[in-house]
C-alpha atoms as a PDB file:
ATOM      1  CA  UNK A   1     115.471  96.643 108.116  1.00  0.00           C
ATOM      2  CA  UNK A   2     113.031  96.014 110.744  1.00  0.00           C
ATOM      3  CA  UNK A   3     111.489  93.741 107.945  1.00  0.00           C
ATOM      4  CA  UNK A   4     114.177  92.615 106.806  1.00  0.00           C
ATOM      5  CA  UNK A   5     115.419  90.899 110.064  1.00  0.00           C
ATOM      6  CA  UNK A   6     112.186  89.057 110.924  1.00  0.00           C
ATOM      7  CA  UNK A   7     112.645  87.002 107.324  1.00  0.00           C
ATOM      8  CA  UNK A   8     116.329  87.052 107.299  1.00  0.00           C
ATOM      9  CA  UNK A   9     116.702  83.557 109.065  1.00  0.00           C
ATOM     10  CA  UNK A  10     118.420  80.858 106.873  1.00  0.00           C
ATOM     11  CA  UNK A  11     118.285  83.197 104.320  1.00  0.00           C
ATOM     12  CA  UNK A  12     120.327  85.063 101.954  1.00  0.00           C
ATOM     13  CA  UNK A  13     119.879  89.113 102.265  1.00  0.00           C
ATOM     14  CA  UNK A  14     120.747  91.581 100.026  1.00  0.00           C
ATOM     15  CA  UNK A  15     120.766  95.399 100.489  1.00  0.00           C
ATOM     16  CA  UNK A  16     120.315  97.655  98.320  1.00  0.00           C
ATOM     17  CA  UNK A  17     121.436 101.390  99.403  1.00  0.00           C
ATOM     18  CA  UNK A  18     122.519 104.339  97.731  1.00  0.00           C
ATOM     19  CA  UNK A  19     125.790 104.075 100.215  1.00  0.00           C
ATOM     20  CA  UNK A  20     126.612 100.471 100.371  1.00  0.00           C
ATOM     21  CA  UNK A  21     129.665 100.442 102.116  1.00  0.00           C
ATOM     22  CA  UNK A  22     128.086 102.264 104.852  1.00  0.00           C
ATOM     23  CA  UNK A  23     126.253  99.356 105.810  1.00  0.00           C
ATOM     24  CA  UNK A  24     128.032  97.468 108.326  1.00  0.00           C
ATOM     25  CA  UNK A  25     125.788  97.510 111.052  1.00  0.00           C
ATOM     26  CA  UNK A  26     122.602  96.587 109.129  1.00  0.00           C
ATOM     27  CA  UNK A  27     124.900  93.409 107.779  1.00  0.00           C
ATOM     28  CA  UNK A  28     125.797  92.288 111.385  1.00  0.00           C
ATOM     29  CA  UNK A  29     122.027  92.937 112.714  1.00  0.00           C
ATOM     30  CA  UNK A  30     120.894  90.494 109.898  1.00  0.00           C
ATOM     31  CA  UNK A  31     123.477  87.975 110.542  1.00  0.00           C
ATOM     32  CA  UNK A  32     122.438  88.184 114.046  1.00  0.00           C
ATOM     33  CA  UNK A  33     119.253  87.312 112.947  1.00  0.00           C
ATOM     34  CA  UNK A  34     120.192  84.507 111.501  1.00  0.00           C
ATOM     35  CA  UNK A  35     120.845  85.373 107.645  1.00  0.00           C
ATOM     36  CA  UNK A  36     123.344  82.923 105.770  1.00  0.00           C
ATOM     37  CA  UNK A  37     124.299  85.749 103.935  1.00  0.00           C
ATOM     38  CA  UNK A  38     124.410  89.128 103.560  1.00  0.00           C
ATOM     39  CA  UNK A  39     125.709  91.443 100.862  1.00  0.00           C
ATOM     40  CA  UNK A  40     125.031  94.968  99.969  1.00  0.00           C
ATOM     41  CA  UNK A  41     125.246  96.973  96.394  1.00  0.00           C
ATOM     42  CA  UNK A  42     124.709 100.363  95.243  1.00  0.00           C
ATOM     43  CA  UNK A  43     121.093 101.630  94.645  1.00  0.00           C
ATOM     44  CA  UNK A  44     119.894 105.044  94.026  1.00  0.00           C
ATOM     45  CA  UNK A  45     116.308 105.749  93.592  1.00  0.00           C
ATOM     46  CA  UNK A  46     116.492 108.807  91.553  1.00  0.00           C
ATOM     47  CA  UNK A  47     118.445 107.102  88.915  1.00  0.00           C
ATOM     48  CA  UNK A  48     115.927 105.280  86.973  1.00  0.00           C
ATOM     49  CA  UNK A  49     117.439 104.503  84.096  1.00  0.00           C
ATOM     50  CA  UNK A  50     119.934 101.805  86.011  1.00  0.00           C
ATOM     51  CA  UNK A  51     116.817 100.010  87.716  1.00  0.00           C
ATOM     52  CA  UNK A  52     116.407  97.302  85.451  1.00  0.00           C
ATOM     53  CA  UNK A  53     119.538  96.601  85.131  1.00  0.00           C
ATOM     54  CA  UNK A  54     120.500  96.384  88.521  1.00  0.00           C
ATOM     55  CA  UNK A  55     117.610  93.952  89.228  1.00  0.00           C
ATOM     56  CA  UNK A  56     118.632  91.671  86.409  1.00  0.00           C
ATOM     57  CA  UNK A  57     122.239  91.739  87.876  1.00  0.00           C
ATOM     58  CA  UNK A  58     120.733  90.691  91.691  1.00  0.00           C
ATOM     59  CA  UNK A  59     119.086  88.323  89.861  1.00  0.00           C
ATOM     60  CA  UNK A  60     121.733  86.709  88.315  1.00  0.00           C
ATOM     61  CA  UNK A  61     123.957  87.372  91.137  1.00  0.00           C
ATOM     62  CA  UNK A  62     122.074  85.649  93.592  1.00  0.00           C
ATOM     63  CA  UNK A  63     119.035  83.629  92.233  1.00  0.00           C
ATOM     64  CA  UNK A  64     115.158  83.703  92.530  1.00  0.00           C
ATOM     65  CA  UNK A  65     114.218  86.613  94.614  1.00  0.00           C
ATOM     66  CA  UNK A  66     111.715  85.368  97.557  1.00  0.00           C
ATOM     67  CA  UNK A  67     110.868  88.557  99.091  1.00  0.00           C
ATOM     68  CA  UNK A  68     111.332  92.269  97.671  1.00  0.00           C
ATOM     69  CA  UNK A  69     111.061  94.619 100.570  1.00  0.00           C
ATOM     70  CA  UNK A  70     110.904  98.045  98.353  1.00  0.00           C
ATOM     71  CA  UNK A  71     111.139 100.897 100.916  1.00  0.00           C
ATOM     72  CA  UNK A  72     112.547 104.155 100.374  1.00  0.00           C
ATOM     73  CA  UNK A  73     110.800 107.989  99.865  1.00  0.00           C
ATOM     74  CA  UNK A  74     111.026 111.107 101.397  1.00  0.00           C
ATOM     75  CA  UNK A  75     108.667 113.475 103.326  1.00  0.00           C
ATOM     76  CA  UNK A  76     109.839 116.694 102.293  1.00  0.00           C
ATOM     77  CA  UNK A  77     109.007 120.009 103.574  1.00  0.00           C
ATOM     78  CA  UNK A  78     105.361 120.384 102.505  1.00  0.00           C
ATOM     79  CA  UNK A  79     105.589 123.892 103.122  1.00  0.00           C
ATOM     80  CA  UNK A  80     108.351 124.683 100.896  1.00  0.00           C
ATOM     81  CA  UNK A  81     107.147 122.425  98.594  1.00  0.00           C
ATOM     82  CA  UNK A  82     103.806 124.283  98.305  1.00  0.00           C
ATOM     83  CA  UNK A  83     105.925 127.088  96.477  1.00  0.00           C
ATOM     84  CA  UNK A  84     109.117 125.586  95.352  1.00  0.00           C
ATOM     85  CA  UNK A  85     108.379 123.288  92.289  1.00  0.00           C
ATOM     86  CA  UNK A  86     111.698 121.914  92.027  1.00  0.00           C
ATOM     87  CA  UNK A  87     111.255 120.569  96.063  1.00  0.00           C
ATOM     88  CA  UNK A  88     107.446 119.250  94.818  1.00  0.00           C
ATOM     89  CA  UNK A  89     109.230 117.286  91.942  1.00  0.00           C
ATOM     90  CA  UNK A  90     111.669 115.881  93.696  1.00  0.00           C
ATOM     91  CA  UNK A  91     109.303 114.734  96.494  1.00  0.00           C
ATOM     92  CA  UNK A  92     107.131 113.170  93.229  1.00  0.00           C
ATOM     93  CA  UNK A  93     110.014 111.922  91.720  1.00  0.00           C
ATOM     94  CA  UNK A  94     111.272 109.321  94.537  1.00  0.00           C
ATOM     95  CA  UNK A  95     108.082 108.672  96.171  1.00  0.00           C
ATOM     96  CA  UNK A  96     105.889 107.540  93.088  1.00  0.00           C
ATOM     97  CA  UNK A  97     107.949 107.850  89.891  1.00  0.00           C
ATOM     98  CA  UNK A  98     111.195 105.813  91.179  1.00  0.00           C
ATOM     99  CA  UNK A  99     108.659 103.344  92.859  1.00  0.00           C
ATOM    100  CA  UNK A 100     106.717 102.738  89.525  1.00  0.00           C
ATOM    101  CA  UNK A 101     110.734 102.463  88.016  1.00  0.00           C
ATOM    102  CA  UNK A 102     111.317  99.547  90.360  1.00  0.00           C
ATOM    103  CA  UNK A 103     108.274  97.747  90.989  1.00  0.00           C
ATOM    104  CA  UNK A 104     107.410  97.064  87.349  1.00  0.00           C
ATOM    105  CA  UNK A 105     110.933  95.568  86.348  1.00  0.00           C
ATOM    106  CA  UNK A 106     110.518  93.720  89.423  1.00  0.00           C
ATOM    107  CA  UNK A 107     107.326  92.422  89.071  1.00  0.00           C
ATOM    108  CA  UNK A 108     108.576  91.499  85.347  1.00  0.00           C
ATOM    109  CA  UNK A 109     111.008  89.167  86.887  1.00  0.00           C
ATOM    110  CA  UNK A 110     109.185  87.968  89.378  1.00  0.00           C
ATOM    111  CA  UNK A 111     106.742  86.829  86.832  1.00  0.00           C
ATOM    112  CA  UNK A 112     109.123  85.275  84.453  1.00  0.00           C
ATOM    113  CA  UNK A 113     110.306  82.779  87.698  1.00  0.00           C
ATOM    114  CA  UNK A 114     106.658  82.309  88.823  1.00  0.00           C
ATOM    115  CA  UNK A 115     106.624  82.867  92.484  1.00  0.00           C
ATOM    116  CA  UNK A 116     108.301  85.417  94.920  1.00  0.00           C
ATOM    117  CA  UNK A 117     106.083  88.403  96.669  1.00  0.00           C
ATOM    118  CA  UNK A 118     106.661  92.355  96.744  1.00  0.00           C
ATOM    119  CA  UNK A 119     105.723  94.315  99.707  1.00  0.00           C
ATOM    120  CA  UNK A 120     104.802  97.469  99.131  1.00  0.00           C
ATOM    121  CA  UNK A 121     104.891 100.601 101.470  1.00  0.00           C
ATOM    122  CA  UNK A 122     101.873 102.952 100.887  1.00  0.00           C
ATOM    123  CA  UNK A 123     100.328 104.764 103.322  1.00  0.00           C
ATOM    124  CA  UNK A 124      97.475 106.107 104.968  1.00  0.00           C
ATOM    125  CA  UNK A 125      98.235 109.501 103.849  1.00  0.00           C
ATOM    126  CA  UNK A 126      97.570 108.187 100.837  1.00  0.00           C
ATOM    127  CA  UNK A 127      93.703 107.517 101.353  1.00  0.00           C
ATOM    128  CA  UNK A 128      92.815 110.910 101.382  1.00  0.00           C
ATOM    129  CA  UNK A 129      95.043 113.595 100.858  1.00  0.00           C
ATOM    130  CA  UNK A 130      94.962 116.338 103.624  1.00  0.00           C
ATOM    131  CA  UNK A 131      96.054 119.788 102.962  1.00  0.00           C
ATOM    132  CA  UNK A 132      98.289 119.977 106.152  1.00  0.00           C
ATOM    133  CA  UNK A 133     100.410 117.200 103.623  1.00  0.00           C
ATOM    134  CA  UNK A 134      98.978 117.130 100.037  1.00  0.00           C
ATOM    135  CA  UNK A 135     102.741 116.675  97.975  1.00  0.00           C
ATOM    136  CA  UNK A 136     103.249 113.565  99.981  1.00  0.00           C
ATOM    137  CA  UNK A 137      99.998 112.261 100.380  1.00  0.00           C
ATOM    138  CA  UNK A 138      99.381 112.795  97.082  1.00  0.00           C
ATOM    139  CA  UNK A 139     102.594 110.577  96.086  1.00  0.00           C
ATOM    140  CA  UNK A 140     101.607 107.717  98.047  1.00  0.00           C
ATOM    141  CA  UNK A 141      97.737 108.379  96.338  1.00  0.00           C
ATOM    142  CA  UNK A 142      99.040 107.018  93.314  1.00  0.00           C
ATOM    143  CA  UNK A 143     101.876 104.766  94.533  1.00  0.00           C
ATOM    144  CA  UNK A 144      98.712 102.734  96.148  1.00  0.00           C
ATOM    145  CA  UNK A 145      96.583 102.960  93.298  1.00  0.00           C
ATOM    146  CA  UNK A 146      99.595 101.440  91.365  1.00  0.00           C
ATOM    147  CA  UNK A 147     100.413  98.849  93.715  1.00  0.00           C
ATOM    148  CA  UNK A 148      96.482  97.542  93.852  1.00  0.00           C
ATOM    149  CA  UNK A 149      96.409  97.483  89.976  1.00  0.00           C
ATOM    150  CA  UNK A 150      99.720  95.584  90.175  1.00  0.00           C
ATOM    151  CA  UNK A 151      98.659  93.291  92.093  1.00  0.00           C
ATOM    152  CA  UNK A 152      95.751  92.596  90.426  1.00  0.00           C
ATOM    153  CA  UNK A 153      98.152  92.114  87.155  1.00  0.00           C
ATOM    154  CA  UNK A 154      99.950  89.908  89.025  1.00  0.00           C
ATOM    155  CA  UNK A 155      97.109  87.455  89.970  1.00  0.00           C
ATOM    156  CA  UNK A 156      97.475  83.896  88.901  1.00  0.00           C
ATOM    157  CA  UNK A 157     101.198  84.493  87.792  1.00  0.00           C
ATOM    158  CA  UNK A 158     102.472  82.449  90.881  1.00  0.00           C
ATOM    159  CA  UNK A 159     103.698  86.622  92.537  1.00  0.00           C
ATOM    160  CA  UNK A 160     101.958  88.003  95.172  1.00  0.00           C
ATOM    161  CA  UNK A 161     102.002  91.750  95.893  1.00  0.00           C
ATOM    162  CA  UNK A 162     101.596  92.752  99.880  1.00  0.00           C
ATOM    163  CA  UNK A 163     100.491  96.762 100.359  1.00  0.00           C
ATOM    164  CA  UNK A 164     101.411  97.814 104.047  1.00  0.00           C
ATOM    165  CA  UNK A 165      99.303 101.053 104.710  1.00  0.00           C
ATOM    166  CA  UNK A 166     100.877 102.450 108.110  1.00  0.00           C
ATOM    167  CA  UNK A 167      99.685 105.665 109.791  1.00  0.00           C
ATOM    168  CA  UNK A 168     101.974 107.733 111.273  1.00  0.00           C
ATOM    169  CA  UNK A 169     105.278 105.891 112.206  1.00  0.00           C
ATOM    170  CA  UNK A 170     107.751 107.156 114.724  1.00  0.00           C
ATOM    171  CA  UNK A 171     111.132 106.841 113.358  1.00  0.00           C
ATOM    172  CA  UNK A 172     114.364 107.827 111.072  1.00  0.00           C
ATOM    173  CA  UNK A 173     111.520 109.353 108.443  1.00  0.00           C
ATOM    174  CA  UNK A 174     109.354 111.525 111.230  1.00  0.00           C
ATOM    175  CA  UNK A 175     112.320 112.344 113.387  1.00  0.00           C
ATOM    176  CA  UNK A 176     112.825 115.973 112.234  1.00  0.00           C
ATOM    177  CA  UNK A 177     109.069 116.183 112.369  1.00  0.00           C
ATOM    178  CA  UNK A 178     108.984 115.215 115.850  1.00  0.00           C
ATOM    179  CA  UNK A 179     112.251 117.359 116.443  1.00  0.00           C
ATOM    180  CA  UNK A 180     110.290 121.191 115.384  1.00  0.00           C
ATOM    181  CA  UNK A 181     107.594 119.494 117.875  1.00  0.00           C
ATOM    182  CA  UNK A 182     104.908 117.718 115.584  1.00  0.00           C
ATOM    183  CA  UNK A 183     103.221 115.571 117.933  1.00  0.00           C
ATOM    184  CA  UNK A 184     102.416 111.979 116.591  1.00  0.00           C
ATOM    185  CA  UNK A 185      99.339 111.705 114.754  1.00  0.00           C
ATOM    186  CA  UNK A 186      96.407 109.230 116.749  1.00  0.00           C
ATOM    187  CA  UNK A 187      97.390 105.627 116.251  1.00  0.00           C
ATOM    188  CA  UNK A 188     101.001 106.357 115.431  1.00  0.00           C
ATOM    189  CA  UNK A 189     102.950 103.300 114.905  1.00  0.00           C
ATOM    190  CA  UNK A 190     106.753 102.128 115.268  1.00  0.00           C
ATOM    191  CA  UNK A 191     108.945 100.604 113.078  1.00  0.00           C
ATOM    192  CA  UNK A 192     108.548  97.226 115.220  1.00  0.00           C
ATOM    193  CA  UNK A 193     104.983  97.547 115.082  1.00  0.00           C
ATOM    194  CA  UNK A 194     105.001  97.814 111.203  1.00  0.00           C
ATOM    195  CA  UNK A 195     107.350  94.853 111.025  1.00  0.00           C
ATOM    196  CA  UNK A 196     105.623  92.829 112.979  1.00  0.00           C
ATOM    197  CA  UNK A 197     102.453  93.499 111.347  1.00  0.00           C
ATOM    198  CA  UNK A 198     103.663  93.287 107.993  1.00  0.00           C
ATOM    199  CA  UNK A 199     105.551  89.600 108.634  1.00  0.00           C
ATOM    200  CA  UNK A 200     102.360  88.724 109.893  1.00  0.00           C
ATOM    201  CA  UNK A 201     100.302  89.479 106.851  1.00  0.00           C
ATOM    202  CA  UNK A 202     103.090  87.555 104.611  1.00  0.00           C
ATOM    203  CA  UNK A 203     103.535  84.684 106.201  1.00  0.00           C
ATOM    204  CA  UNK A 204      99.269  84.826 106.265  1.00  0.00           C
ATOM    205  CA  UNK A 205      99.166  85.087 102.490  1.00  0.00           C
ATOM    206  CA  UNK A 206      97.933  88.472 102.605  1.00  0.00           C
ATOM    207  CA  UNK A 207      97.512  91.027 100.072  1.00  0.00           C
ATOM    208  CA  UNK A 208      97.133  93.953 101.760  1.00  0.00           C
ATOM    209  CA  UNK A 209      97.489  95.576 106.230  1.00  0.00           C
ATOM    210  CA  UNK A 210      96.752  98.632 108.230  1.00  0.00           C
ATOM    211  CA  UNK A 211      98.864  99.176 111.044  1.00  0.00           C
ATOM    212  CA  UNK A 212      97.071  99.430 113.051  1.00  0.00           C
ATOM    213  CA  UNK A 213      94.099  97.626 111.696  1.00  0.00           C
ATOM    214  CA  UNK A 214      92.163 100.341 113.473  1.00  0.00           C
ATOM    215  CA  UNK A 215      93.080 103.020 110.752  1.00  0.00           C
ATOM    216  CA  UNK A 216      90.840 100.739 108.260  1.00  0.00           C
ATOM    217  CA  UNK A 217      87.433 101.884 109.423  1.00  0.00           C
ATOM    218  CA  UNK A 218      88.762 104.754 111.074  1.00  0.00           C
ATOM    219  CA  UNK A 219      89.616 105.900 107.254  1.00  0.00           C
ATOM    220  CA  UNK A 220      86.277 104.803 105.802  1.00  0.00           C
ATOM    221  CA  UNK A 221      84.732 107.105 108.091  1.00  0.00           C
ATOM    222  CA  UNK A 222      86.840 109.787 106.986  1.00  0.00           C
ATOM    223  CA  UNK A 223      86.132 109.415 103.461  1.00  0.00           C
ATOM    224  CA  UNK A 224      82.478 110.778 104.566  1.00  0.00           C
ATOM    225  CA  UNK A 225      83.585 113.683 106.392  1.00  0.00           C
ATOM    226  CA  UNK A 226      82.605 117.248 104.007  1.00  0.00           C
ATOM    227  CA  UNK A 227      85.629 118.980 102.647  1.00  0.00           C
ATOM    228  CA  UNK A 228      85.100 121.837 104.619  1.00  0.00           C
ATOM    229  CA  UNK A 229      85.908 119.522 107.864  1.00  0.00           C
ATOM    230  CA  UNK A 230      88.818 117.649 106.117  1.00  0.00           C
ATOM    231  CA  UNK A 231      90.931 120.581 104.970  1.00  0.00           C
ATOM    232  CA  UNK A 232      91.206 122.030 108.489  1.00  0.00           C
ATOM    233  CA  UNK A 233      92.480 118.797 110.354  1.00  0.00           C
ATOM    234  CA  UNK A 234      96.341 118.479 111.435  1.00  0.00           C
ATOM    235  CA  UNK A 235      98.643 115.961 110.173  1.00  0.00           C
END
Protein backbone atom coordinates (compact mmCIF):
# COMPACT_ATOMS: atom_id res chain seq x y z
CA UNK A 1 0.00 0.00 0.00
CA UNK A 2 2.68 2.21 1.10
CA UNK A 3 3.89 1.59 -2.58
CA UNK A 4 1.08 1.68 -3.95
CA UNK A 5 0.13 5.31 -2.93
CA UNK A 6 3.40 6.99 -3.98
CA UNK A 7 2.54 5.76 -7.87
CA UNK A 8 -1.13 5.93 -7.55
CA UNK A 9 -1.39 9.61 -8.91
CA UNK A 10 -3.37 9.93 -12.22
CA UNK A 11 -3.45 6.46 -12.22
CA UNK A 12 -5.68 3.59 -12.27
CA UNK A 13 -5.12 1.05 -9.11
CA UNK A 14 -6.16 -2.21 -8.72
CA UNK A 15 -6.06 -4.44 -5.60
CA UNK A 16 -5.78 -7.59 -5.43
CA UNK A 17 -6.71 -9.25 -1.85
CA UNK A 18 -7.90 -12.40 -0.71
CA UNK A 19 -10.91 -10.20 1.03
CA UNK A 20 -11.78 -7.60 -1.46
CA UNK A 21 -14.64 -6.12 -0.06
CA UNK A 22 -12.76 -5.43 2.99
CA UNK A 23 -10.90 -2.88 1.34
CA UNK A 24 -12.46 0.36 1.78
CA UNK A 25 -9.95 2.20 3.46
CA UNK A 26 -6.99 1.21 1.23
CA UNK A 27 -9.48 2.51 -1.83
CA UNK A 28 -10.03 5.97 -0.17
CA UNK A 29 -6.13 6.28 0.89
CA UNK A 30 -5.34 5.79 -2.89
CA UNK A 31 -7.89 8.12 -4.10
CA UNK A 32 -6.51 10.49 -1.68
CA UNK A 33 -3.46 10.08 -3.32
CA UNK A 34 -4.60 10.97 -6.28
CA UNK A 35 -5.62 7.59 -8.18
CA UNK A 36 -8.34 8.02 -11.04
CA UNK A 37 -9.42 4.82 -10.11
CA UNK A 38 -9.50 2.27 -7.86
CA UNK A 39 -11.02 -1.20 -7.85
CA UNK A 40 -10.36 -4.28 -5.91
CA UNK A 41 -10.89 -8.25 -6.82
CA UNK A 42 -10.40 -11.41 -5.13
CA UNK A 43 -6.84 -12.93 -4.90
CA UNK A 44 -5.64 -15.76 -2.90
CA UNK A 45 -2.11 -16.77 -2.96
CA UNK A 46 -2.43 -20.33 -2.06
CA UNK A 47 -4.67 -21.00 -4.93
CA UNK A 48 -2.40 -21.34 -7.78
CA UNK A 49 -4.21 -22.84 -10.16
CA UNK A 50 -6.55 -19.46 -10.66
CA UNK A 51 -3.32 -17.18 -11.09
CA UNK A 52 -3.19 -17.04 -14.64
CA UNK A 53 -6.35 -16.62 -15.11
CA UNK A 54 -6.97 -13.92 -12.92
CA UNK A 55 -4.07 -11.93 -14.48
CA UNK A 56 -5.42 -12.40 -17.97
CA UNK A 57 -8.86 -11.15 -16.63
CA UNK A 58 -7.00 -7.73 -14.97
CA UNK A 59 -5.59 -7.57 -18.08
CA UNK A 60 -8.41 -7.46 -20.09
CA UNK A 61 -10.33 -5.70 -17.52
CA UNK A 62 -8.24 -2.85 -17.30
CA UNK A 63 -5.40 -2.66 -19.95
CA UNK A 64 -1.51 -2.73 -20.02
CA UNK A 65 -0.31 -3.22 -16.55
CA UNK A 66 2.45 -0.37 -15.70
CA UNK A 67 3.51 -1.45 -12.39
CA UNK A 68 2.98 -4.97 -10.57
CA UNK A 69 3.59 -4.44 -6.92
CA UNK A 70 3.59 -8.40 -5.89
CA UNK A 71 3.67 -8.43 -2.05
CA UNK A 72 2.28 -10.94 0.10
CA UNK A 73 4.05 -14.01 2.44
CA UNK A 74 4.04 -14.98 5.79
CA UNK A 75 6.63 -15.30 8.63
CA UNK A 76 5.42 -18.16 10.41
CA UNK A 77 6.44 -19.51 13.64
CA UNK A 78 9.97 -20.77 12.90
CA UNK A 79 9.88 -22.68 15.92
CA UNK A 80 6.92 -24.68 15.24
CA UNK A 81 7.84 -24.92 11.93
CA UNK A 82 11.17 -26.59 12.83
CA UNK A 83 8.94 -29.70 13.84
CA UNK A 84 5.62 -29.32 12.25
CA UNK A 85 6.00 -30.06 8.44
CA UNK A 86 2.65 -29.12 7.52
CA UNK A 87 3.47 -25.28 9.20
CA UNK A 88 7.10 -25.53 7.08
CA UNK A 89 5.00 -26.21 3.85
CA UNK A 90 2.72 -23.82 4.19
CA UNK A 91 5.33 -21.13 5.03
CA UNK A 92 7.14 -22.61 1.51
CA UNK A 93 4.09 -22.70 -0.19
CA UNK A 94 3.07 -18.80 -0.11
CA UNK A 95 6.39 -17.35 0.24
CA UNK A 96 8.24 -18.98 -2.84
CA UNK A 97 5.88 -21.42 -4.59
CA UNK A 98 2.74 -18.90 -4.96
CA UNK A 99 5.38 -16.15 -5.86
CA UNK A 100 6.97 -18.31 -8.70
CA UNK A 101 2.82 -18.99 -9.58
CA UNK A 102 2.41 -15.26 -10.11
CA UNK A 103 5.47 -13.77 -11.27
CA UNK A 104 5.95 -16.03 -14.28
CA UNK A 105 2.31 -15.54 -15.77
CA UNK A 106 3.00 -12.06 -15.10
CA UNK A 107 6.11 -11.63 -16.56
CA UNK A 108 4.47 -13.67 -19.63
CA UNK A 109 2.16 -10.82 -20.12
CA UNK A 110 4.20 -8.29 -19.48
CA UNK A 111 6.35 -9.54 -22.23
CA UNK A 112 3.72 -10.09 -24.78
CA UNK A 113 2.81 -5.95 -24.34
CA UNK A 114 6.55 -5.03 -24.23
CA UNK A 115 6.96 -2.71 -21.37
CA UNK A 116 5.59 -2.55 -17.72
CA UNK A 117 8.03 -3.41 -14.53
CA UNK A 118 7.54 -5.99 -11.51
CA UNK A 119 8.81 -5.20 -8.16
CA UNK A 120 9.73 -7.80 -6.30
CA UNK A 121 9.94 -8.20 -2.41
CA UNK A 122 12.93 -10.40 -1.32
CA UNK A 123 14.75 -9.92 1.52
CA UNK A 124 17.78 -9.79 3.38
CA UNK A 125 16.98 -12.86 5.19
CA UNK A 126 17.31 -14.23 2.15
CA UNK A 127 21.19 -13.63 1.68
CA UNK A 128 22.15 -15.96 4.13
CA UNK A 129 19.93 -18.02 5.94
CA UNK A 130 20.35 -17.85 9.81
CA UNK A 131 19.26 -20.60 12.00
CA UNK A 132 17.36 -18.25 14.46
CA UNK A 133 14.94 -18.10 10.90
CA UNK A 134 16.01 -20.77 8.32
CA UNK A 135 12.05 -21.75 6.91
CA UNK A 136 11.68 -18.15 6.01
CA UNK A 137 14.93 -17.17 5.05
CA UNK A 138 15.22 -19.99 3.18
CA UNK A 139 11.88 -19.03 1.14
CA UNK A 140 13.00 -15.72 0.27
CA UNK A 141 16.70 -17.66 -0.71
CA UNK A 142 15.07 -18.88 -3.64
CA UNK A 143 12.33 -16.29 -4.25
CA UNK A 144 15.59 -13.92 -4.92
CA UNK A 145 17.43 -16.30 -6.84
CA UNK A 146 14.21 -16.51 -9.01
CA UNK A 147 13.58 -12.98 -9.27
CA UNK A 148 17.48 -12.24 -10.47
CA UNK A 149 17.16 -15.05 -13.12
CA UNK A 150 13.85 -13.42 -14.11
CA UNK A 151 15.05 -10.53 -14.60
CA UNK A 152 17.76 -11.46 -16.48
CA UNK A 153 15.04 -13.39 -18.83
CA UNK A 154 13.39 -10.42 -19.05
CA UNK A 155 16.26 -8.24 -20.46
CA UNK A 156 15.72 -6.59 -23.77
CA UNK A 157 11.92 -7.59 -23.76
CA UNK A 158 10.92 -3.86 -23.09
CA UNK A 159 9.95 -5.39 -18.81
CA UNK A 160 11.97 -4.49 -16.16
CA UNK A 161 12.08 -6.49 -12.92
CA UNK A 162 12.90 -4.26 -9.54
CA UNK A 163 14.13 -6.69 -6.35
CA UNK A 164 13.60 -4.63 -3.03
CA UNK A 165 15.83 -6.46 -0.37
CA UNK A 166 14.63 -4.81 3.07
CA UNK A 167 16.05 -5.82 6.47
CA UNK A 168 13.96 -5.99 9.18
CA UNK A 169 10.73 -3.86 8.72
CA UNK A 170 8.55 -2.71 11.54
CA UNK A 171 5.05 -3.30 10.68
CA UNK A 172 1.62 -5.45 10.13
CA UNK A 173 4.22 -8.58 9.26
CA UNK A 174 6.69 -8.14 12.55
CA UNK A 175 3.98 -6.92 14.85
CA UNK A 176 3.43 -10.19 16.79
CA UNK A 177 7.19 -10.46 16.73
CA UNK A 178 7.60 -7.26 18.34
CA UNK A 179 4.45 -8.07 20.59
CA UNK A 180 6.37 -11.56 22.54
CA UNK A 181 9.27 -8.74 22.74
CA UNK A 182 11.68 -9.39 19.67
CA UNK A 183 13.55 -6.31 19.53
CA UNK A 184 14.14 -4.92 15.91
CA UNK A 185 17.01 -6.27 14.22
CA UNK A 186 20.08 -3.31 13.50
CA UNK A 187 18.98 -1.18 10.59
CA UNK A 188 15.32 -2.06 10.87
CA UNK A 189 13.27 -0.27 8.43
CA UNK A 190 9.50 1.02 8.12
CA UNK A 191 7.07 0.58 5.71
CA UNK A 192 7.61 4.41 4.62
CA UNK A 193 11.15 3.87 4.47
CA UNK A 194 10.75 0.84 2.07
CA UNK A 195 8.33 2.86 -0.04
CA UNK A 196 10.21 5.56 -0.36
CA UNK A 197 13.21 3.71 -1.22
CA UNK A 198 11.67 1.46 -3.53
CA UNK A 199 9.78 4.54 -5.66
CA UNK A 200 13.06 5.86 -5.72
CA UNK A 201 14.82 2.99 -7.38
CA UNK A 202 11.78 2.82 -10.07
CA UNK A 203 11.44 5.95 -11.08
CA UNK A 204 15.70 5.64 -11.29
CA UNK A 205 15.42 2.69 -13.63
CA UNK A 206 16.73 0.41 -11.16
CA UNK A 207 16.95 -3.20 -11.02
CA UNK A 208 17.55 -3.96 -7.76
CA UNK A 209 17.68 -1.75 -3.53
CA UNK A 210 18.67 -2.39 0.00
CA UNK A 211 16.86 -0.56 2.46
CA UNK A 212 18.85 0.63 3.85
CA UNK A 213 21.64 0.67 1.36
CA UNK A 214 23.80 0.03 4.40
CA UNK A 215 22.67 -3.72 4.62
CA UNK A 216 24.60 -4.15 1.09
CA UNK A 217 28.13 -4.27 2.43
CA UNK A 218 27.03 -4.92 5.76
CA UNK A 219 25.82 -8.45 4.11
CA UNK A 220 28.97 -8.98 2.06
CA UNK A 221 30.79 -8.94 5.16
CA UNK A 222 28.63 -11.44 6.57
CA UNK A 223 28.97 -13.82 3.87
CA UNK A 224 32.75 -14.15 5.32
CA UNK A 225 31.89 -14.71 8.77
CA UNK A 226 32.70 -18.93 9.72
CA UNK A 227 29.59 -20.91 10.33
CA UNK A 228 30.37 -21.43 13.72
CA UNK A 229 29.84 -17.43 14.26
CA UNK A 230 26.73 -17.27 11.94
CA UNK A 231 24.58 -19.97 13.51
CA UNK A 232 24.68 -18.34 16.96
CA UNK A 233 23.54 -14.71 15.93
CA UNK A 234 19.80 -13.47 16.74
CA UNK A 235 17.33 -12.56 14.23
Amino acid sequence: MAVAERLASGRTVVLAARRPDDLADEQRRLEAAGATRVAAVEFDANDTASHTALIERLIADHGPVAVAVVAFGILGDQQRAETDVEHALQIAHTDYLAQISVLTPLATALRAQGSGTIIVFSSVAGIRVRRANYVYGSTKAGLDGFATGLSDALHGSGVRLLLARPGFVIGAMTRDLMAAGTKPAPLSVTADTVADAVVRAYRRGRGEVWIPWALRPMFFGMRLLPRAIWRRLPR
